[in-house]
Protein backbone atom coordinates (compact mmCIF):
# COMPACT_ATOMS: atom_id res chain seq x y z
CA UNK A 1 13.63 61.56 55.75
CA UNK A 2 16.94 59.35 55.29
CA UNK A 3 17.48 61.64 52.10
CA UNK A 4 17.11 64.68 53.67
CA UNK A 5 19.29 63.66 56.21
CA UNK A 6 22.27 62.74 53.56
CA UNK A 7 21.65 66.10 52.03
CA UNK A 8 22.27 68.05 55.47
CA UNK A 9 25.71 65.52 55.67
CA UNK A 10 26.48 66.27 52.47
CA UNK A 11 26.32 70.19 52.70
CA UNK A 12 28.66 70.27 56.31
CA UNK A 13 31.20 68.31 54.56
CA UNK A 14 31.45 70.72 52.22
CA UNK A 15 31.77 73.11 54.47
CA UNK A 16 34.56 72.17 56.59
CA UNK A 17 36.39 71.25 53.25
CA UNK A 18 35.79 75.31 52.14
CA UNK A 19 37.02 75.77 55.19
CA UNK A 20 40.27 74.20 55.65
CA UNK A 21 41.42 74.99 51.90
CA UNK A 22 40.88 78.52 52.98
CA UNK A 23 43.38 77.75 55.95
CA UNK A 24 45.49 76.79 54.13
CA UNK A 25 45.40 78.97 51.81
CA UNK A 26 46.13 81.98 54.16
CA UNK A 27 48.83 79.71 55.65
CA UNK A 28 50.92 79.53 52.36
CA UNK A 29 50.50 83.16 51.51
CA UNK A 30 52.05 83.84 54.71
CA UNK A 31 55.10 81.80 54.35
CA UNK A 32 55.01 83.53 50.77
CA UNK A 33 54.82 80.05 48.51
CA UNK A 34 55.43 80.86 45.05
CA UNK A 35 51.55 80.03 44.26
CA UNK A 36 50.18 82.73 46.47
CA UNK A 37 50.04 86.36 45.82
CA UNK A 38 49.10 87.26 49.21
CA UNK A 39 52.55 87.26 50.67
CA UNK A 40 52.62 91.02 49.84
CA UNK A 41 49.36 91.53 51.83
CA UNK A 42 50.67 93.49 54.70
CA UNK A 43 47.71 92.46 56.72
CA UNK A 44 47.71 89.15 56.80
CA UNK A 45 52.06 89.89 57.97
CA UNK A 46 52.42 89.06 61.49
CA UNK A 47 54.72 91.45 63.50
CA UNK A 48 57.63 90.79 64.98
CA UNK A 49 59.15 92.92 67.96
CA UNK A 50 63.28 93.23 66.74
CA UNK A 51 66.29 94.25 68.19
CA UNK A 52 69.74 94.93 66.32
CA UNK A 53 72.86 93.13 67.31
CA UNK A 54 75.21 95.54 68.86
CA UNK A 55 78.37 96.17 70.39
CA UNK A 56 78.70 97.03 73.61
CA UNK A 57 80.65 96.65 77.05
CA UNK A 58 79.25 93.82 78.78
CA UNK A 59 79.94 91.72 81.96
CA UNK A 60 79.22 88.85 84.04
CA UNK A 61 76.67 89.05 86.90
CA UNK A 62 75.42 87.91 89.77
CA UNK A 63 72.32 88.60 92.31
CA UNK A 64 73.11 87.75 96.15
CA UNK A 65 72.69 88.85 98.98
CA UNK A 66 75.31 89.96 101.31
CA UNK A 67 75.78 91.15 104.93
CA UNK A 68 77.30 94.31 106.38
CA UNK A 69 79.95 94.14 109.05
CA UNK A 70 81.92 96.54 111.05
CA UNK A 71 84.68 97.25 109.28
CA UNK A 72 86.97 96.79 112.75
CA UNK A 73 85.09 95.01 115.57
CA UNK A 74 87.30 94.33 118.57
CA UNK A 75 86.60 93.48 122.11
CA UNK A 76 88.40 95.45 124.64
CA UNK A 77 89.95 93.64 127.91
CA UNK A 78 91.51 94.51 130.77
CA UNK A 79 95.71 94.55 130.87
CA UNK A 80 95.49 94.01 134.19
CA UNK A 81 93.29 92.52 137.06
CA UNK A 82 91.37 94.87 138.80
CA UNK A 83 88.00 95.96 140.37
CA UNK A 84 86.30 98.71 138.19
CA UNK A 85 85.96 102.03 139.52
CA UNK A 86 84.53 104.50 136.55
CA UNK A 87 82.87 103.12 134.02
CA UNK A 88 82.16 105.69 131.21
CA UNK A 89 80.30 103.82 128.44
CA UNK A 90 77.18 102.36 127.53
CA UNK A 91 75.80 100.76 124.56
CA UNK A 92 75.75 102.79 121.29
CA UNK A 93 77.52 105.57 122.88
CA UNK A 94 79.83 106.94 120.11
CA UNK A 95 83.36 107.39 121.18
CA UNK A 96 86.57 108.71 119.66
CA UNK A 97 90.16 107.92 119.67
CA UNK A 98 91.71 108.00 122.38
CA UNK A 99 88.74 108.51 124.86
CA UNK A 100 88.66 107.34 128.15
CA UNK A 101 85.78 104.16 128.26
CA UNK A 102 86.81 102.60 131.95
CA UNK A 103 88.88 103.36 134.17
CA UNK A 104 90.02 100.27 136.81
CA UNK A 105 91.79 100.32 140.65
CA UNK A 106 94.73 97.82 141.35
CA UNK A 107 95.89 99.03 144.57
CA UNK A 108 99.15 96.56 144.62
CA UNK A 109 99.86 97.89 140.72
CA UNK A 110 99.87 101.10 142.55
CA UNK A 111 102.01 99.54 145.56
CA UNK A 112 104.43 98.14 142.77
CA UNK A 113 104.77 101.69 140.82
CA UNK A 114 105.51 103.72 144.31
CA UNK A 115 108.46 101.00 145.31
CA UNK A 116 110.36 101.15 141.46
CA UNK A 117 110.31 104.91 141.74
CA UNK A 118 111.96 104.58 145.05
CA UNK A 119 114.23 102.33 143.71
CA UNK A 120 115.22 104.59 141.43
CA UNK A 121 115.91 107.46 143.83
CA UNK A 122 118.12 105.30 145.76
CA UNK A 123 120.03 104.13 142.89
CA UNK A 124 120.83 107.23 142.16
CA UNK A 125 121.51 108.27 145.79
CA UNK A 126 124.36 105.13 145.39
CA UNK A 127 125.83 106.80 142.19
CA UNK A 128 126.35 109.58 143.68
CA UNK A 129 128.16 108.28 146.94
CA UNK A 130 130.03 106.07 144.87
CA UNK A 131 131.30 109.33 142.59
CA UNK A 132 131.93 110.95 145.87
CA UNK A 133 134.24 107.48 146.83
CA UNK A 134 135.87 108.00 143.63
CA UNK A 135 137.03 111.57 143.84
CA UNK A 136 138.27 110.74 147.68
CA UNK A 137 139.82 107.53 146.30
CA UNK A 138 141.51 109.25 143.41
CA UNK A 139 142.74 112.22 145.99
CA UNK A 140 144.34 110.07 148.20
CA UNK A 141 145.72 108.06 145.47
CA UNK A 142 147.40 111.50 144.09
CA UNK A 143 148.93 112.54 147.78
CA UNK A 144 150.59 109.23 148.08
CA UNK A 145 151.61 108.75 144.51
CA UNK A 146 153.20 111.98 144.73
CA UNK A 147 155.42 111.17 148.28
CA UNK A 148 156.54 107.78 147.17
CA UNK A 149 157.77 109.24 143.93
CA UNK A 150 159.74 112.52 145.91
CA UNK A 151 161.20 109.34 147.90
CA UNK A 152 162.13 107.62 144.98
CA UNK A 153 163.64 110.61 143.17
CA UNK A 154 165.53 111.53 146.45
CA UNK A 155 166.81 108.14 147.09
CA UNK A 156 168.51 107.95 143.43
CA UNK A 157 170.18 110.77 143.99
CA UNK A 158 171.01 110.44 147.77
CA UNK A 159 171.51 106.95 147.99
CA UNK A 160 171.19 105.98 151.64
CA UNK A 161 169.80 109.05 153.14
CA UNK A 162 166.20 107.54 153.07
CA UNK A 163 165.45 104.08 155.06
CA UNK A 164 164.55 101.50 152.39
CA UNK A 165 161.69 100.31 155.02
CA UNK A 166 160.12 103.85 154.66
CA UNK A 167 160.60 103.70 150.87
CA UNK A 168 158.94 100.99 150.58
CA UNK A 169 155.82 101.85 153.18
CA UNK A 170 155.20 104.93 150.55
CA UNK A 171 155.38 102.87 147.24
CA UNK A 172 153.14 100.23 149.31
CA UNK A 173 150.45 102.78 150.01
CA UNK A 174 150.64 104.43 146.65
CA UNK A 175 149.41 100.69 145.26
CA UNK A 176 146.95 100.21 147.53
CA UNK A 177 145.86 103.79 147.01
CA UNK A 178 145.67 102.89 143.02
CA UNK A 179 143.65 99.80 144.12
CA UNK A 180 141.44 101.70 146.24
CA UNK A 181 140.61 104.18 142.84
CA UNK A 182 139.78 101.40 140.63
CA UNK A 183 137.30 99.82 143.27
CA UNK A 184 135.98 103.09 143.78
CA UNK A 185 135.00 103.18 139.81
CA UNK A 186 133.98 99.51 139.74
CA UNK A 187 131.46 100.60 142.47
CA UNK A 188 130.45 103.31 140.77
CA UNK A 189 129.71 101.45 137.65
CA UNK A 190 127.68 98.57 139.56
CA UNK A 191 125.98 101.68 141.26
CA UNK A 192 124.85 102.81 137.82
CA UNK A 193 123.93 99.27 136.12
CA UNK A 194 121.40 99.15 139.39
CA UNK A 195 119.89 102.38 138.38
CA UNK A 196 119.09 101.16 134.80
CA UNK A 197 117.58 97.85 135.98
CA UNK A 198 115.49 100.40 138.87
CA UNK A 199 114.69 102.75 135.86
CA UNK A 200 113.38 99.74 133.61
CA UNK A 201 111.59 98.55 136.58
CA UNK A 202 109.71 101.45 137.13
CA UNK A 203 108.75 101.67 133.39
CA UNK A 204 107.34 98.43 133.13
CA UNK A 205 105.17 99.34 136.74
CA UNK A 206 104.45 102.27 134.91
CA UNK A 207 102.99 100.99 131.74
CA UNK A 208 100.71 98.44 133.58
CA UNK A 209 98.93 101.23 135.60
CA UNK A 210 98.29 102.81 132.35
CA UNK A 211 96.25 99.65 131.15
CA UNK A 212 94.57 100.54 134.17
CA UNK A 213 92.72 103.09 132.20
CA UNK A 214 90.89 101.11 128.93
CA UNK A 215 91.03 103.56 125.82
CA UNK A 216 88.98 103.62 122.23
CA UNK A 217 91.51 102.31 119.60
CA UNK A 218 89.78 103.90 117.15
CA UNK A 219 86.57 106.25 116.25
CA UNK A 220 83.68 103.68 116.81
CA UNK A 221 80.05 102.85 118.78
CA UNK A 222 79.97 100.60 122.04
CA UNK A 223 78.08 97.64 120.87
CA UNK A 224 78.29 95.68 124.44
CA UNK A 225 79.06 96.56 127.74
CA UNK A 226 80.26 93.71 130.15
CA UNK A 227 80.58 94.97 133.22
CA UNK A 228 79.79 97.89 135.58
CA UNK A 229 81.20 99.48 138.44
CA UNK A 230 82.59 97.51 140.98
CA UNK A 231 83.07 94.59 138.93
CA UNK A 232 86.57 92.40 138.72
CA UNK A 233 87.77 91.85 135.63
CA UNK A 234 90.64 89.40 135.17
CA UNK A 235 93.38 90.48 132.92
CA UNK A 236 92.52 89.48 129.52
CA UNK A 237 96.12 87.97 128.78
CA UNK A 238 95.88 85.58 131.78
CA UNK A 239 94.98 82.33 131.36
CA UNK A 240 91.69 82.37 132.41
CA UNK A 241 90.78 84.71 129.94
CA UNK A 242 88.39 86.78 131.52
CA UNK A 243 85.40 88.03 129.84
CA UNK A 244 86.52 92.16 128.26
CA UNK A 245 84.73 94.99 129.49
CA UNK A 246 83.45 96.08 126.30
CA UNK A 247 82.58 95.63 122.63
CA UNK A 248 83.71 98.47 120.20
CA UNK A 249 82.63 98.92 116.42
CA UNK A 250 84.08 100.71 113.75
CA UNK A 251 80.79 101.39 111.50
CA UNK A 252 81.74 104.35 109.70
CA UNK A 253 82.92 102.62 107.01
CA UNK A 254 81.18 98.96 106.75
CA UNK A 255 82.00 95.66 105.27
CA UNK A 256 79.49 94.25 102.84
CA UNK A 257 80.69 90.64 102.75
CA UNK A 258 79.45 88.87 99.67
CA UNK A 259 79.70 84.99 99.55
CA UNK A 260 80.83 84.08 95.57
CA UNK A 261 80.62 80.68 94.21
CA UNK A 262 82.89 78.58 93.04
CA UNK A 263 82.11 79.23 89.23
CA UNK A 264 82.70 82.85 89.26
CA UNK A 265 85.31 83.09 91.91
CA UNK A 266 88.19 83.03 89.57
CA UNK A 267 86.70 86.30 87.67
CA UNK A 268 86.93 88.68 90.55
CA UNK A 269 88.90 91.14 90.80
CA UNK A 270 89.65 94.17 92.73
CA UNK A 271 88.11 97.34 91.65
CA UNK A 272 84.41 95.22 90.13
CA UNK A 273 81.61 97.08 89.69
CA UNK A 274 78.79 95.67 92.26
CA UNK A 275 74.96 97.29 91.95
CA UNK A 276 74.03 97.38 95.84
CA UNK A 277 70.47 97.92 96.99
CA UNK A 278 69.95 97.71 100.43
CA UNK A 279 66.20 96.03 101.75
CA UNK A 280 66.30 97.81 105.15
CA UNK A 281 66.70 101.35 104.33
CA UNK A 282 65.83 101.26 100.06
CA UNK A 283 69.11 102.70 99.86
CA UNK A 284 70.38 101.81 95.99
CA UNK A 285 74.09 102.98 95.40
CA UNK A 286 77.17 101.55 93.09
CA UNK A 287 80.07 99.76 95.03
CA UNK A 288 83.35 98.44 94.23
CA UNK A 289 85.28 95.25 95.37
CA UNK A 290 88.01 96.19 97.68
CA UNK A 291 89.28 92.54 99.01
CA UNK A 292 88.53 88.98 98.84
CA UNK A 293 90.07 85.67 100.31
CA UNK A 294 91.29 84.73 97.16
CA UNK A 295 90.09 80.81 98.46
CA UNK A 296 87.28 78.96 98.55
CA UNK A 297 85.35 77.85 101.77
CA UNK A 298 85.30 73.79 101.41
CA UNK A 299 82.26 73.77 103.66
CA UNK A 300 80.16 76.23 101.20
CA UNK A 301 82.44 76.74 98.04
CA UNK A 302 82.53 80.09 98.20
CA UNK A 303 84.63 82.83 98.25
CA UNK A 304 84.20 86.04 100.16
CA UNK A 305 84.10 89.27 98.47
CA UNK A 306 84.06 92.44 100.46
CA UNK A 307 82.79 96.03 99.25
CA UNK A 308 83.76 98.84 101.37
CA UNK A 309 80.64 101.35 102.19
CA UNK A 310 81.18 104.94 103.69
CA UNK A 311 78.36 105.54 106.23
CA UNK A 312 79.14 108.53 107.73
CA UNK A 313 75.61 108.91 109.12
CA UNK A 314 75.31 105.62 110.66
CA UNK A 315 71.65 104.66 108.56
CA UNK A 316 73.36 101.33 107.85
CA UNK A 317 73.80 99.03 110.67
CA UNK A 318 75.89 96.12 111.28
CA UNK A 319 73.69 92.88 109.92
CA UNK A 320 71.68 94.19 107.65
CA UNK A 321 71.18 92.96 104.52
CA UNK A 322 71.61 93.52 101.10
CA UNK A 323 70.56 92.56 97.22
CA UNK A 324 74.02 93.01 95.37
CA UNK A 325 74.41 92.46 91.76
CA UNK A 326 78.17 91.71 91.37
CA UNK A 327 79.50 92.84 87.79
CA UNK A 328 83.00 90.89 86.82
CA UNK A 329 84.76 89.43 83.60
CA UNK A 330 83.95 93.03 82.16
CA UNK A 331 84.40 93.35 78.02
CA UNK A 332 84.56 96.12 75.74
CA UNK A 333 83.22 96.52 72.37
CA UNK A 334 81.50 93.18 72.86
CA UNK A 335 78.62 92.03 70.01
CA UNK A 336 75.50 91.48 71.88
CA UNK A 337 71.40 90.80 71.93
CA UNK A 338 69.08 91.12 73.98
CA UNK A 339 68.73 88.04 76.49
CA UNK A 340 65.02 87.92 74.99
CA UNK A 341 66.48 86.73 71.58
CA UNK A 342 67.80 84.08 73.08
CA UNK A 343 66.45 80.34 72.75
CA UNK A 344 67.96 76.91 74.16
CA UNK A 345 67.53 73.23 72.65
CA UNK A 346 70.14 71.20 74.56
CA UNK A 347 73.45 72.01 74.34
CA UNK A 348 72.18 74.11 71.06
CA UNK A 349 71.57 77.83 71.32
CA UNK A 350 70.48 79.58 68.45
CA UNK A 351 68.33 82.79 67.26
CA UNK A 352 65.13 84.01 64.80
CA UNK A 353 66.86 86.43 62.50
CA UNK A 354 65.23 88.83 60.62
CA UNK A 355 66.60 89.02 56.72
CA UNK A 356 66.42 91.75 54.77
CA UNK A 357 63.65 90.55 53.11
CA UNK A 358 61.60 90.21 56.02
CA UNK A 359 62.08 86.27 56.52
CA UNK A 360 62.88 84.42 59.23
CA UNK A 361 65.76 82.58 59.62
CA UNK A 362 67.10 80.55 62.62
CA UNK A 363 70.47 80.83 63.36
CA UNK A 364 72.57 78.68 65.79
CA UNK A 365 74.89 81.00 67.98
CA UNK A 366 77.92 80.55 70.40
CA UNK A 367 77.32 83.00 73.09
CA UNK A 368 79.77 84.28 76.12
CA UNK A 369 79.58 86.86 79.17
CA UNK A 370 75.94 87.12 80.16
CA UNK A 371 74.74 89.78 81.66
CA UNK A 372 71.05 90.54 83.27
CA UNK A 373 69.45 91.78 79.75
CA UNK A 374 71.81 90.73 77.27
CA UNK A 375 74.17 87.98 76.08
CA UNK A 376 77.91 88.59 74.20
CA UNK A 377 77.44 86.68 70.67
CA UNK A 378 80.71 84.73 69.94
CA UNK A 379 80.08 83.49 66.71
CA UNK A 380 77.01 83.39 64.51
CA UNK A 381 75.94 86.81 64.03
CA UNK A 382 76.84 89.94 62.69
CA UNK A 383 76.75 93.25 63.25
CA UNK A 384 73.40 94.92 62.66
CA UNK A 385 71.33 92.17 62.90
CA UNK A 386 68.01 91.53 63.41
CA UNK A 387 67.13 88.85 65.91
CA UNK A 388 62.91 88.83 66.93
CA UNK A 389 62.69 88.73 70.82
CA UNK A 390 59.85 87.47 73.02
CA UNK A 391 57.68 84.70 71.67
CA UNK A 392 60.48 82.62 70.03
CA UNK A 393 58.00 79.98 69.38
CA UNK A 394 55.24 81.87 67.14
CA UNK A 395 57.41 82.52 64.35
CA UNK A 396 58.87 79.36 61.87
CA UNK A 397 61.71 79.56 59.38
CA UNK A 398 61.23 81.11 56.10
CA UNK A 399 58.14 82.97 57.51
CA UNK A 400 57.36 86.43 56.23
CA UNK A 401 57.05 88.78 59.40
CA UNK A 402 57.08 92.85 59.27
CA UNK A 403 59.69 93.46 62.16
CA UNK A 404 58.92 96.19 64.67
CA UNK A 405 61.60 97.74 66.33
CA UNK A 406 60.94 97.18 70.11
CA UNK A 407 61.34 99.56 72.93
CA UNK A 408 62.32 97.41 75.34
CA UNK A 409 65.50 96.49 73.67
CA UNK A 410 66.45 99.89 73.63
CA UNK A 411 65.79 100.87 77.16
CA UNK A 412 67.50 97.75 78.47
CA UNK A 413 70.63 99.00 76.65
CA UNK A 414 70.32 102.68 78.40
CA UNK A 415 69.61 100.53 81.98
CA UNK A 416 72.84 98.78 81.45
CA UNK A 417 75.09 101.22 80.11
């Protein structure tokens, strides 16, 4: 029995030996040693999915989410205190320019417009007395003027014949009658200085009780109505800054406010492509940056971006949300791989090529922009390439592999471009 039992020992030792020579065996064929001659057995040649490095424009991304906002939101107040008597809005009523949304009643304003006007009429009921004094003043001054001067002319040359008392009397009242003129046009001029200040009173008078009516600014939809008929509203310049009557919203364009971080901030620029797909509506449309703060929020570290969005049908709402994928730092003619081909040790980033004689080789890389699906090669490659993607870790240098061009590669290219 013990013999028999070596025997059975004996033969599954031999067996596993068989066994593992046979591994390895296979193994060196496959890395093609120079003692096998199976290295040209093309089906014992793993595959390898390959893409070519290529040039292409490429640019930095990045996936947030943003918010839209009216693109003018304004509350409206009151000029003026007053009780209101028409109120012509409610919420998300759609209004235009110009329209009438309130209208208030401020009897005193009204009180106050009535006495300028009058003001005015009497100012210019004193211009024209005054005018009136003028002409008389200046016709007197003429009849008198003209006798003391036939009494002077006579008296030089008839000396004596004419009293010097009544000489005198006439050049007296032709002074005085002088006098009289200028006053006359002094009052006149008063009389019209009080007509300006009665005209500018009535235009100020005026103005208020057109705040009495509360207008649209612009094309927009009531998003809050705060108060109804009857109400007072205090004006919204006094100091107790009453609350406004209502809440307009300019939504046919919107605001989608991105928030940036700090590490890409300093790449944006005005007129960056941004993929925008909105979760509320499945809305999916391209963008471009129109503003941004050009500064950082200390509190978050971010910058906001904003992307202007017609919505001339008003699907998109104020709040809603969206998935943006913010293109910036674009570059041209860029050599790239797939982001697939891509594998990281460290600080080290490198890449399985693909040699023209079907051998693996890894390659250490600088890379630059990165985009969703592919990566800008710097230094390390060239063009037309092959790099293996997907499963980085199945293949080992100086391995034999029979490279397969892969689909994917290609159709992330066309999903890019």
């Amino acid at each position: 029995m013990p013999v028999r039992r070596k025997h059975i020992l004996l033969i599954v030792g031999l067996a596993a030996l068989c066994i593992f020579v046979a591994a390895m065996v296979a193994r060196r064929a496959r890395a093609g040693g120079p003692h096998s001659g199976r290295a040209t057995d093309s089906e014992n040649v793993p595959f390898a999915a390959v893409a070519p490095v290529k040039r292409d424009t490429i640019a930095n991304s990045l996936s947030i989410a943003g918010q839209f906002i009216p693109y003018q939101n304004v509350e409206l107040h009151a000029k003026v205190a007053g009780y209101i008597r028409q109120i012509n809005v409610d919420i998300g009523d759609r209004v235009h320019q110009g329209q009438v949304l309130a209208v208030l009643e401020i009897p005193e304003l009204l009180a106050q417009v009535d006495e300028s006007q009058a003001a005015v009429h009497r100012a210019q009921e004193e211009i024209s007395r005054s005018q009136s004094e003028v002409s008389r003043a200046e016709a007197d001054h003429l009849a008198l003027h003209a006798n003391a001067q036939r009494l002077v002319d006579t008296d030089k040359t008839r000396p004596g014949l004419i009293a010097q008392q009544e000489l005198d009397d006439a050049t007296a009242k032709d002074r005085a009658s002088e006098a009289n003129v200028d006053a006359a046009k002094s009052a006149l001029a008063a009389a019209r200085q009080q007509l300006e200040v009665a005209r500018a009173d009535q235009k100020h008078y005026t103005a208020l009780s057109d705040y009495a009516r509360i207008v649209a600014p612009y094309d927009g939809v009531v998003t809050w109505r705060y108060a109804d008929t009857g109400a007072l509203v205090q004006a919204g310049t006094s100091n107790t800054s009453g609350l406004p009557v209502v809440t307009l919203a300019e939504i046919s364009t919107l605001r989608l406010r991105i928030p940036v971080p700090e590490s890409l901030a300093a790449t944006i620029r005005d007129g960056d492509t941004a993929d925008v797909r909105v979760q509320a509506t499945g809305e999916h449309f391209t963008g471009k940056v129109a503003r941004f703060t050009d500064s950082l929020d200390t509190s978050t570290r971010t910058m906001q971006v904003e992307i202007d969005v017609p919505n001339p049908t008003y699907k998109l709402q104020p709040g809603m949300y969206a998935d943006v994928t913010l293109l910036s730092d674009s570059k041209a003619n860029a050599l790239t791989v797939p982001i697939d081909a891509i594998q990281r040790n460290g600080n080290q980033t490198s890449v399985l090529v693909v040699d023209p004689q079907n051998r693996v080789q890894l390659r250490t890389v600088e890379i630059g922009i990165q985009a969703p699906r592919r990566v800008q090669i710097v230094a390390g490659l060239e063009e037309g390439e092959r790099v293996i993607i997907g499963n980085l870790g199945s293949y080992q240098p100086g391995e034999v592999v029979q490279p397969k061009a892969s689909a994917l590669a290609d159709a992330d290219v066309e999903t890019e471009q």
